[in-house]
Protein backbone atom coordinates (compact mmCIF):
# COMPACT_ATOMS: atom_id res chain seq x y z
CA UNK A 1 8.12 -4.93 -14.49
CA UNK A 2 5.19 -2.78 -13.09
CA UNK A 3 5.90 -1.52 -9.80
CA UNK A 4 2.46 0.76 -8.92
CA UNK A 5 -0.26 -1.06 -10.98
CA UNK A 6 -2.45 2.00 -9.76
CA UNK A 7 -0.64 4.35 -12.01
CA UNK A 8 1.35 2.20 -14.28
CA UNK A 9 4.60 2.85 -13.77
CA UNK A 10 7.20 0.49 -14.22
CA UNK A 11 10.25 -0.24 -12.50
CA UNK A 12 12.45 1.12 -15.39
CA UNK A 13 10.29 4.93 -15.06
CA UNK A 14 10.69 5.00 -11.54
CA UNK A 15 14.25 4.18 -11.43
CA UNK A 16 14.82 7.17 -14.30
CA UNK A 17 12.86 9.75 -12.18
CA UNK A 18 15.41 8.90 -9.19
CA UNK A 19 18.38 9.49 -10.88
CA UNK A 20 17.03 12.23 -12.45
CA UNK A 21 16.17 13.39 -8.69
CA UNK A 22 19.86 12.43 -7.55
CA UNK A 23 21.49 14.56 -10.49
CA UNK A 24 19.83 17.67 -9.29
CA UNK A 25 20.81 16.71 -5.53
CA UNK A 26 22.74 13.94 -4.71
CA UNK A 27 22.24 14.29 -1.04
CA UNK A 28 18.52 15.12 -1.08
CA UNK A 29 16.29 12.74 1.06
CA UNK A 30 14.37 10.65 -1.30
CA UNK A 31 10.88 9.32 -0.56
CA UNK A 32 7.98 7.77 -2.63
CA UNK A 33 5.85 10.90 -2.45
CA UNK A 34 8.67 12.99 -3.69
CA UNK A 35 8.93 10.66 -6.78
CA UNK A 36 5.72 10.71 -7.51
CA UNK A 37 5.65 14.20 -7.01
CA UNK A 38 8.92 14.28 -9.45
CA UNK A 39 6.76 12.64 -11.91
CA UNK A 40 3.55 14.57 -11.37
CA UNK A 41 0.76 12.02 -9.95
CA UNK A 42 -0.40 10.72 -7.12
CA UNK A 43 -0.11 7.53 -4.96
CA UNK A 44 -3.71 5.97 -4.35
CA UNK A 45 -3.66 2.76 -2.87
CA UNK A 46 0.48 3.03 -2.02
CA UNK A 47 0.65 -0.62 -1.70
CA UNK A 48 3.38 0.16 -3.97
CA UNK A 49 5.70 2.37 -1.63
CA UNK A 50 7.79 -0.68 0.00
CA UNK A 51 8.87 -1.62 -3.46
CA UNK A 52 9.60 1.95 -4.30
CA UNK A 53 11.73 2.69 -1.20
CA UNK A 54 13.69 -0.61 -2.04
CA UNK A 55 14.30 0.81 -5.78
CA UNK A 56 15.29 4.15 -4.43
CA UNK A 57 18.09 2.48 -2.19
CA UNK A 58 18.97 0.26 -4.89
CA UNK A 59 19.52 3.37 -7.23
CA UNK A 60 21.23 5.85 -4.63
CA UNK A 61 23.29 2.95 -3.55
CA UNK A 62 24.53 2.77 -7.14
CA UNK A 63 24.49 6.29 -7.85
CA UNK A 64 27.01 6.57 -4.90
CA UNK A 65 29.28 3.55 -6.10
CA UNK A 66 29.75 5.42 -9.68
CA UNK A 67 30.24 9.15 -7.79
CA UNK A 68 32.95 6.66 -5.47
CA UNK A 69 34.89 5.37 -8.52
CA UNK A 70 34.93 8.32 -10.42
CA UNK A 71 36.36 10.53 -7.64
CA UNK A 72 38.76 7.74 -7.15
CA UNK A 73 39.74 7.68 -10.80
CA UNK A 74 39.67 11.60 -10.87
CA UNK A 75 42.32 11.47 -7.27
CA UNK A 76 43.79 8.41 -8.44
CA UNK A 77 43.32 6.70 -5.49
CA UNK A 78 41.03 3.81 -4.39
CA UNK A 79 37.09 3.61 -3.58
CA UNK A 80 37.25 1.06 -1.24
């Protein structure tokens, strides 16, 4: 699905350039502009940015769940 119809980037890219961000720092602050950035363009219009922040939660959220279970494998002890 395209996300940012100003620069053509799909839902799929955006969501790669996030975890790509969240490997290098998982507790880095993640914004639109700093994907973007990641990806090197530019937001014009950024009617796209609501749907971006929403992407980036849904990614750290699950980025978070798999570093949860696989400490909890590693300890042997529940995530929840």
């Amino acid at each position: 699905m395209i996300v940012c119809q100003c620069n053509l980037l799909s839902q799929g890219e955006i969501e790669a350039a996030v975890e790509k961000l969240l490997d290098e720092d998982p507790w880095q602050l993640i914004v639109p502009s700093k994907v973007y950035h990641f990806m090197q363009i530019r937001g014009r219009c950024c009617g796209c940015f609501p749907d971006v922040v929403k992407i980036i939660g849904e990614v750290s959220e699950r980025a978070r769940n798999n570093r949860d279970s696989q400490l909890a494998a590693t300890c042997g002890t529940s995530a929840d």
